[in-house]
C-alpha atoms as a PDB file:
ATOM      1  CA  UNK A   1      57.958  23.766  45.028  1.00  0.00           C
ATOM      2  CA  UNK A   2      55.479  26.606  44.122  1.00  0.00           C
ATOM      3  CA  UNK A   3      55.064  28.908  47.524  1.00  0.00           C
ATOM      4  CA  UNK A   4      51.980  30.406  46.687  1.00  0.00           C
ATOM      5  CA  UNK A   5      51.005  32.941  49.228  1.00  0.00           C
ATOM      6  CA  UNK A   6      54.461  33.021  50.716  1.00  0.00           C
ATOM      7  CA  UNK A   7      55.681  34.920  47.548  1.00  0.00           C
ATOM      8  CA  UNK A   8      53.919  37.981  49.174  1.00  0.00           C
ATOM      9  CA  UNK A   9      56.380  38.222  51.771  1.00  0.00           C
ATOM     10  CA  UNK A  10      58.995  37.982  49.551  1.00  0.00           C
ATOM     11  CA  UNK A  11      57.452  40.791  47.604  1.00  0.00           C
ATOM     12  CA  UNK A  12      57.810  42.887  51.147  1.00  0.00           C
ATOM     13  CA  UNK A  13      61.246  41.943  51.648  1.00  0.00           C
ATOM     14  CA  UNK A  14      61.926  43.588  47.918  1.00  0.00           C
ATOM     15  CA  UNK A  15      60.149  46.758  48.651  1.00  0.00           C
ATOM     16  CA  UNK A  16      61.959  47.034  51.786  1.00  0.00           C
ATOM     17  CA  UNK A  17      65.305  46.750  49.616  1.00  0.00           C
ATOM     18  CA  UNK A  18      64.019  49.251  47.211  1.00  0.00           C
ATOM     19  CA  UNK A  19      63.435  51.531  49.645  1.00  0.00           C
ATOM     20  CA  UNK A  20      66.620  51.249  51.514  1.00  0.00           C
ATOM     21  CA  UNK A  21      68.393  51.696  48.478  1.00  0.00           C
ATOM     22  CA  UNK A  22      65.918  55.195  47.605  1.00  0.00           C
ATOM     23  CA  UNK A  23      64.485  53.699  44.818  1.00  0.00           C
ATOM     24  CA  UNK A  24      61.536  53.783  46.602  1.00  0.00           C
ATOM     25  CA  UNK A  25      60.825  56.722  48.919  1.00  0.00           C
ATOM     26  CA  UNK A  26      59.145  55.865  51.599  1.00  0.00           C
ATOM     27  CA  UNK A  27      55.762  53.490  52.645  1.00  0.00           C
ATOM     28  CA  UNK A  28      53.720  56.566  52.893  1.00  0.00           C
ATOM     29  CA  UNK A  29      53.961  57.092  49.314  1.00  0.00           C
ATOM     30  CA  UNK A  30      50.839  57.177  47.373  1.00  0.00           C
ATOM     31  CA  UNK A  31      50.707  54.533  44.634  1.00  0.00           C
ATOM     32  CA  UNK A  32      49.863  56.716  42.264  1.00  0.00           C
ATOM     33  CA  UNK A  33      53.337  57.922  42.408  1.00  0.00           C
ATOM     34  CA  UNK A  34      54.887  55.178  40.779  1.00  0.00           C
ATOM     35  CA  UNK A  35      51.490  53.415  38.610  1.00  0.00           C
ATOM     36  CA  UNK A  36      50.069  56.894  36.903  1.00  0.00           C
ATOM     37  CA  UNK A  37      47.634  54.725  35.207  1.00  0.00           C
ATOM     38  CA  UNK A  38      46.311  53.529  38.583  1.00  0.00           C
ATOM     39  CA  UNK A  39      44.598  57.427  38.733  1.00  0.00           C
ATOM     40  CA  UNK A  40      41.086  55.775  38.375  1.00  0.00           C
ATOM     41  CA  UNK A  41      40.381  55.792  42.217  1.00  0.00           C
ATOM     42  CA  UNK A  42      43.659  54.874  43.936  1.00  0.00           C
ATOM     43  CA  UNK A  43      45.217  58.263  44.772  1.00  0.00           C
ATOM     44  CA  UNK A  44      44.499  57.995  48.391  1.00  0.00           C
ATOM     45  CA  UNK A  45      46.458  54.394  48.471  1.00  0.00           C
ATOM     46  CA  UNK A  46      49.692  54.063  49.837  1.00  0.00           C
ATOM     47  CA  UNK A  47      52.152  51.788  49.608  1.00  0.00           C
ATOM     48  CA  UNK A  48      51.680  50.841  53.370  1.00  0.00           C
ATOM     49  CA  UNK A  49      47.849  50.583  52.779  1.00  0.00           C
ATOM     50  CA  UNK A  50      49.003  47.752  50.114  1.00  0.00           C
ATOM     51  CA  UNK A  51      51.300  45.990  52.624  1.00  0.00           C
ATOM     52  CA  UNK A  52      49.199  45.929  55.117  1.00  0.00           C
ATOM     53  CA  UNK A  53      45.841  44.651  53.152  1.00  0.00           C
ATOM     54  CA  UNK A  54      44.172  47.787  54.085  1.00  0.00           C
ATOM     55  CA  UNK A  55      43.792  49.614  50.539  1.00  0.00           C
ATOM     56  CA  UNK A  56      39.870  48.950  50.115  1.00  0.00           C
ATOM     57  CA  UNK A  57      40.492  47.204  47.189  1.00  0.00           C
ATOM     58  CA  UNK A  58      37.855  45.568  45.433  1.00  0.00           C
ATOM     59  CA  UNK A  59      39.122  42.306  44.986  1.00  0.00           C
ATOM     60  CA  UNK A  60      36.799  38.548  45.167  1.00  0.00           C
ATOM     61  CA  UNK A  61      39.601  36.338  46.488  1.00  0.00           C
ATOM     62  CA  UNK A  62      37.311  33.244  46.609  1.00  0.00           C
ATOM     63  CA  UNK A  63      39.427  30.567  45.763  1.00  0.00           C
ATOM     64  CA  UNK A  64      36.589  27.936  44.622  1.00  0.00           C
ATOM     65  CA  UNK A  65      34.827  30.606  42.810  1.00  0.00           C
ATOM     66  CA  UNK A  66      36.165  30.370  39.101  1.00  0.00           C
ATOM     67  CA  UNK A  67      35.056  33.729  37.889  1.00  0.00           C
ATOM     68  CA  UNK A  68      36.258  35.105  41.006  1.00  0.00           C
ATOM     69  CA  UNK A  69      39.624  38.022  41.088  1.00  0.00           C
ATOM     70  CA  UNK A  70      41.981  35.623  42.193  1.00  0.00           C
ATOM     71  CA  UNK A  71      41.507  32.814  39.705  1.00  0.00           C
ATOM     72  CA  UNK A  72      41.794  35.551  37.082  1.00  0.00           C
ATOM     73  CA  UNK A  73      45.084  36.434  38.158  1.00  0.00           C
ATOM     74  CA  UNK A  74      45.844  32.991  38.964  1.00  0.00           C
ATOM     75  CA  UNK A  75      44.949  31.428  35.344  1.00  0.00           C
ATOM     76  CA  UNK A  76      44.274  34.514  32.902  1.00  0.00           C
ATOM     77  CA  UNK A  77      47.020  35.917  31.150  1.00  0.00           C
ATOM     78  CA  UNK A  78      47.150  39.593  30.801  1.00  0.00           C
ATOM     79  CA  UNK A  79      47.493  40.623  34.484  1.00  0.00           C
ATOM     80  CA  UNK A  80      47.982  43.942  33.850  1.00  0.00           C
ATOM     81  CA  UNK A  81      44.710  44.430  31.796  1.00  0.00           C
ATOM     82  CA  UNK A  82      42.869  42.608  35.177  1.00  0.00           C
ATOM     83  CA  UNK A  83      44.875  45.062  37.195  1.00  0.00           C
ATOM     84  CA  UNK A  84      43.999  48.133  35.547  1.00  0.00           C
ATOM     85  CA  UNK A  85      40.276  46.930  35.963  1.00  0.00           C
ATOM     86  CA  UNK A  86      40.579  47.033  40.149  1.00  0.00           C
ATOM     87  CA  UNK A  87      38.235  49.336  41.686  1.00  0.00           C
ATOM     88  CA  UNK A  88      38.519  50.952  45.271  1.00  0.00           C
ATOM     89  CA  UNK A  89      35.541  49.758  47.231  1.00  0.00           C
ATOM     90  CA  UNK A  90      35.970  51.181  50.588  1.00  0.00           C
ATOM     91  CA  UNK A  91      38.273  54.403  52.447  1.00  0.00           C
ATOM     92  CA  UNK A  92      42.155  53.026  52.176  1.00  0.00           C
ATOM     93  CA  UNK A  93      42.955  52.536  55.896  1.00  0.00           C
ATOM     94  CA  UNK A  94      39.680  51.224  57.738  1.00  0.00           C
ATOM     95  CA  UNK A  95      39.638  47.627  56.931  1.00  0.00           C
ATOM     96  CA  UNK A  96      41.912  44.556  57.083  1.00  0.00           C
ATOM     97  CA  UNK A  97      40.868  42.429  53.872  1.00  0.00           C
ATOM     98  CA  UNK A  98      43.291  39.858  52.411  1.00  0.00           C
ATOM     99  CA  UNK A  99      43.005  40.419  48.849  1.00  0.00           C
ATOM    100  CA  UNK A 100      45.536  39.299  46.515  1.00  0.00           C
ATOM    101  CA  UNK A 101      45.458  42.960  44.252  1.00  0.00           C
ATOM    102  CA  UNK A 102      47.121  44.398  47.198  1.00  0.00           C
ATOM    103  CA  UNK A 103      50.928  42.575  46.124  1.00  0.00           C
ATOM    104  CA  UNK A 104      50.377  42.799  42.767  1.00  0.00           C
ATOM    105  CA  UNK A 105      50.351  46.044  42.918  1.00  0.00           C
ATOM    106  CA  UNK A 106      53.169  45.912  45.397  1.00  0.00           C
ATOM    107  CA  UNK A 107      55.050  44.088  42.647  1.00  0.00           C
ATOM    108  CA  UNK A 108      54.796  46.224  39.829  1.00  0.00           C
ATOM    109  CA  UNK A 109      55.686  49.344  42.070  1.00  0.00           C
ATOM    110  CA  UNK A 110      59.068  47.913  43.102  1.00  0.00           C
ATOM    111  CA  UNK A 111      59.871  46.712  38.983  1.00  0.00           C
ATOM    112  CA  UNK A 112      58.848  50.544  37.999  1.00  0.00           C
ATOM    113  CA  UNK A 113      61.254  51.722  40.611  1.00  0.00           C
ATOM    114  CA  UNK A 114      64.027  49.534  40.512  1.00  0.00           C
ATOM    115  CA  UNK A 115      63.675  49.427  36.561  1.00  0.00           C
ATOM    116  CA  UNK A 116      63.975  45.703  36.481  1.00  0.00           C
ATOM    117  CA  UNK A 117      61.693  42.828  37.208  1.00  0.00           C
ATOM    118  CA  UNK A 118      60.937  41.135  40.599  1.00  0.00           C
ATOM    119  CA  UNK A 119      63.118  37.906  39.429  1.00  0.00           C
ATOM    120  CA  UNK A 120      65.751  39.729  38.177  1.00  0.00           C
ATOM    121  CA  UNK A 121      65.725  42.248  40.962  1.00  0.00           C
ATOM    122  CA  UNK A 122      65.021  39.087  43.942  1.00  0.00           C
ATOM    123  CA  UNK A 123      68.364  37.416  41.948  1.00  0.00           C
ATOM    124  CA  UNK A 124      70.716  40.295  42.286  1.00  0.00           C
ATOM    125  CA  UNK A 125      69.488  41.763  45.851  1.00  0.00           C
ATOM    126  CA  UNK A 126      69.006  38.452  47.704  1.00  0.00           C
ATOM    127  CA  UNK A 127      69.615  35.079  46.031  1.00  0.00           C
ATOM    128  CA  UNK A 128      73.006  35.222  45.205  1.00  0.00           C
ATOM    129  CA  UNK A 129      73.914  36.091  47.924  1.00  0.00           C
ATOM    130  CA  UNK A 130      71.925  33.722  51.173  1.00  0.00           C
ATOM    131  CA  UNK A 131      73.520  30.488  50.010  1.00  0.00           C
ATOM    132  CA  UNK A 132      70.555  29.110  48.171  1.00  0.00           C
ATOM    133  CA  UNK A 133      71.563  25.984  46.828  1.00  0.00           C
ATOM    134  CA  UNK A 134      69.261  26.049  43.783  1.00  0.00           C
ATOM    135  CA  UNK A 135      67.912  28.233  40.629  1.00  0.00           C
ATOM    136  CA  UNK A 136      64.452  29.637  41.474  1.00  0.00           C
ATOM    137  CA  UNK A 137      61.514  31.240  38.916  1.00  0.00           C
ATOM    138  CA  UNK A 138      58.801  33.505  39.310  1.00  0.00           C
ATOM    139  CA  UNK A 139      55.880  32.185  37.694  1.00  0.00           C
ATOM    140  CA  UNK A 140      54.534  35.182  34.817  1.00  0.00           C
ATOM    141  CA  UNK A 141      50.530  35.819  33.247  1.00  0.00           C
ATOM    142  CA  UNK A 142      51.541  34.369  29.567  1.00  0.00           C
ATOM    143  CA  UNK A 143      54.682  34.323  26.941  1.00  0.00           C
ATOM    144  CA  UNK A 144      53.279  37.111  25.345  1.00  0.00           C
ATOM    145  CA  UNK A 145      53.147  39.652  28.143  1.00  0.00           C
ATOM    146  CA  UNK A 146      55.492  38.168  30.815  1.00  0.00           C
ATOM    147  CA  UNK A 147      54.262  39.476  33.986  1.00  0.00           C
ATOM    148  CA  UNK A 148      55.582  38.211  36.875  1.00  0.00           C
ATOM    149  CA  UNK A 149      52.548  36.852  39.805  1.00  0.00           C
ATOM    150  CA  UNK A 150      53.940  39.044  42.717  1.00  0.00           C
ATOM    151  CA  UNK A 151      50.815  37.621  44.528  1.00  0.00           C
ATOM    152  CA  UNK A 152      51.986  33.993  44.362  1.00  0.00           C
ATOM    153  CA  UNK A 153      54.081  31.617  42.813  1.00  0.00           C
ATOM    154  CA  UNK A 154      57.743  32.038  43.602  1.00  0.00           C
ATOM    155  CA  UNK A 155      59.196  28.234  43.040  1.00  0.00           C
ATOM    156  CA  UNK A 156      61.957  26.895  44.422  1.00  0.00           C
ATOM    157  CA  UNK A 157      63.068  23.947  46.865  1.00  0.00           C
ATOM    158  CA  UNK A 158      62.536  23.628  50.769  1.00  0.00           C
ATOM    159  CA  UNK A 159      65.706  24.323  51.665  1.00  0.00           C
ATOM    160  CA  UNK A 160      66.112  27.736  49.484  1.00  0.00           C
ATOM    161  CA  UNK A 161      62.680  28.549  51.045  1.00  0.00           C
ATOM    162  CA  UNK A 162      64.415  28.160  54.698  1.00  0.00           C
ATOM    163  CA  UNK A 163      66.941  30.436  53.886  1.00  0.00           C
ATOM    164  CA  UNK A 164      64.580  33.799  53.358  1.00  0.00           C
ATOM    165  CA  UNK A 165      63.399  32.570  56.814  1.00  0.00           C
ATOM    166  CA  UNK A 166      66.891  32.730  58.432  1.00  0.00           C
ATOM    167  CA  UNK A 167      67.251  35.992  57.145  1.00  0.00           C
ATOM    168  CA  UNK A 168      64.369  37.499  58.647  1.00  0.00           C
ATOM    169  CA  UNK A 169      65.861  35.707  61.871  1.00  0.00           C
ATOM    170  CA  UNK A 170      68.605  37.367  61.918  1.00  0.00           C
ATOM    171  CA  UNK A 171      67.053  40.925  60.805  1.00  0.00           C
ATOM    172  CA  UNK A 172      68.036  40.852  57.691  1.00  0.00           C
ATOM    173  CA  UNK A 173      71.805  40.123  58.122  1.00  0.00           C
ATOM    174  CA  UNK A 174      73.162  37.025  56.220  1.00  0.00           C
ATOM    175  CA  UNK A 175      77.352  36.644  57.673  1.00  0.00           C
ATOM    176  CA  UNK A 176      77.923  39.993  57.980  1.00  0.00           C
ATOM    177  CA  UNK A 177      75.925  41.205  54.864  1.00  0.00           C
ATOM    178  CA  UNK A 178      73.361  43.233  55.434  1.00  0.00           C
ATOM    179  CA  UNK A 179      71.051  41.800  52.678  1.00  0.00           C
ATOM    180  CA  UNK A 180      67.543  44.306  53.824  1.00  0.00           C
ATOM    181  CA  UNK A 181      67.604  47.063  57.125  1.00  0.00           C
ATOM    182  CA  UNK A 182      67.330  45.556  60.428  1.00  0.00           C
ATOM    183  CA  UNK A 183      64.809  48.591  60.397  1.00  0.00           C
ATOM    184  CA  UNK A 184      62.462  46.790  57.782  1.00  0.00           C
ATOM    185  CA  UNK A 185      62.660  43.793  59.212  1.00  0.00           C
ATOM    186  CA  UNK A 186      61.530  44.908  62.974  1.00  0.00           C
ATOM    187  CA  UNK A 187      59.186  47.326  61.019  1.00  0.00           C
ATOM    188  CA  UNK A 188      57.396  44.102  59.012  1.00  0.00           C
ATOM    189  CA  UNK A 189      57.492  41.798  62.692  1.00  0.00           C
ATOM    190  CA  UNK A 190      55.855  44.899  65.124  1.00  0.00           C
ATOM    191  CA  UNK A 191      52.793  43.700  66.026  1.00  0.00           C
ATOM    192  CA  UNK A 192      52.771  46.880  68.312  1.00  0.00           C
ATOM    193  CA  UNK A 193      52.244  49.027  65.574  1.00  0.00           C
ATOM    194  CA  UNK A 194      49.363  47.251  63.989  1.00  0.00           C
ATOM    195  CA  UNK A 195      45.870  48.385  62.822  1.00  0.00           C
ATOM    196  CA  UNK A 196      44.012  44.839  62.137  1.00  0.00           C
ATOM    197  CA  UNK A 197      43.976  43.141  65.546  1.00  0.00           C
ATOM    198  CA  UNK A 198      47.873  42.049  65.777  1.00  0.00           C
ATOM    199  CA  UNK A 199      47.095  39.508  62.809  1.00  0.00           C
ATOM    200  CA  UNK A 200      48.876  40.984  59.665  1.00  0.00           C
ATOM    201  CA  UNK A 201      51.384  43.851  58.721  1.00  0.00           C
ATOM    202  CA  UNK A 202      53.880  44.531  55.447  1.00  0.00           C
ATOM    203  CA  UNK A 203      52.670  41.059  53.606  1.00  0.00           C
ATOM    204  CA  UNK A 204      53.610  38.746  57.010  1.00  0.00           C
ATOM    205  CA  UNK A 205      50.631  37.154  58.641  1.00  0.00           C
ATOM    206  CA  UNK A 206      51.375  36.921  62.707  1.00  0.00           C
ATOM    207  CA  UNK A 207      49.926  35.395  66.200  1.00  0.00           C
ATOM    208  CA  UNK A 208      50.373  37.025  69.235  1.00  0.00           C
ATOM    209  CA  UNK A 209      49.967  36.079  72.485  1.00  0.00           C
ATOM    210  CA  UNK A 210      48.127  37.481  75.354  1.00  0.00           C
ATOM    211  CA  UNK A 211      50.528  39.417  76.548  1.00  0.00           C
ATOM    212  CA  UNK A 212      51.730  41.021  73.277  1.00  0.00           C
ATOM    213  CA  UNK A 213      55.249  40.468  74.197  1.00  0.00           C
ATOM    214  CA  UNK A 214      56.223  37.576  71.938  1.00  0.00           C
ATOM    215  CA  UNK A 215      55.475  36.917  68.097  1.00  0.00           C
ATOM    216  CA  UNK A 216      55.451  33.893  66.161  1.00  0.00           C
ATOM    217  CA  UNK A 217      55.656  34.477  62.171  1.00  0.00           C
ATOM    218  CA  UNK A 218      53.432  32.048  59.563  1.00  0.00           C
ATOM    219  CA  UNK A 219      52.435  32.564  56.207  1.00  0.00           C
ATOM    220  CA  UNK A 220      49.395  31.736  54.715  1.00  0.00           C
ATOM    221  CA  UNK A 221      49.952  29.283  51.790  1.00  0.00           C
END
């Protein structure tokens, strides 16, 4: 089963790996730091602007508009050619806008660190090692260029699915293993230390209740 949106999370729970294992420095980092080429604009993104859909990011995510960003991504198949194209529209920080740019980018900052693609790097950090009963794939742009959708498009079955869920249960602790910091985890899940209205932080989507003391996690699909 294709997850669609739900892949962004994943993509969160990779950069949190990366940067437990200092691969990654920190989420304050500027982009720029790890995608030179993205010097056209970005140098006042961070990586936290990215996972909280706050970079200012030019980006038309309407999905019934076929000459819009996100089918581009979706169907072309040079991502990295649409990437390079993104422009910043507005100051990083001010504005919550979901726009799909935001975990590409995400995506392609972890494989630069980590030297190794987000299916390789998903297979040695995480899947091997939750129980998942089944092979999963990461869907990529074309044959020819092989970039993997960080925005989308992690397949695999229901159950498999379930298990990424369990880990972020149990703050990233499967039997004993720590698999990502409980530090990441609570980090990605504090809707106290949000800037768009309690709604969205580090590629999770959240609802809060009135009192702010409880949060319930869903993903947008």
């Amino acid at each position: 089963v294709p997850s669609f949106s739900v892949a962004k999370s994943f993509v969160s729970l990779l950069v949190g790996i990366a940067i437990d294992e200092g691969a990654i420095d920190g989420v304050n980092d500027p982009i720029t730091k790890y995608l030179p080429e993205m010097r056209n604009g970005f140098e006042k993104v961070t990586i936290r602007h990215l996972l909280d859909m706050q970079s200012g990011v030019k980006f038309n995510e309407g999905y019934i508009n076929p000459f819009g960003d996100v089918a581009k991504f979706y169907y072309g198949t040079n991502l990295r050619k649409y990437v390079r194209k993104m422009k910043i529209a507005k100051e990083p920080g001010e504005v919550f806008e979901y726009k799909s740019g935001n975990p590409q980018l995400l995506g392609m900052i972890v494989e630069r660190a980590v030297h190794k693609n987000l299916a390789e790097y998903m297979e040695e950090k995480v899947w091997k090692y939750i129980g998942s009963e089944h092979d999963a794939s990461w869907s990529v742009d074309s044959k020819r260029h092989k970039e993997i959708k960080a925005f989308c498009c992690f397949n695999a079955t229901t159950m498999d699915f379930a298990k990424i869920g369990r880990l972020y249960l149990n703050k990233g602790n499967w039997n004993g293993r720590q698999i990502v910091s409980k530090s990441w985890v609570e980090q990605s899940l504090d809707v106290n230390d949000l800037k768009n209205y309690g709604i969205y932080s580090y590629q999770w989507w959240h609802t809060v209740d009135d009192s702010r003391q409880r949060v319930s996690i869903r993903n947008k699909t």
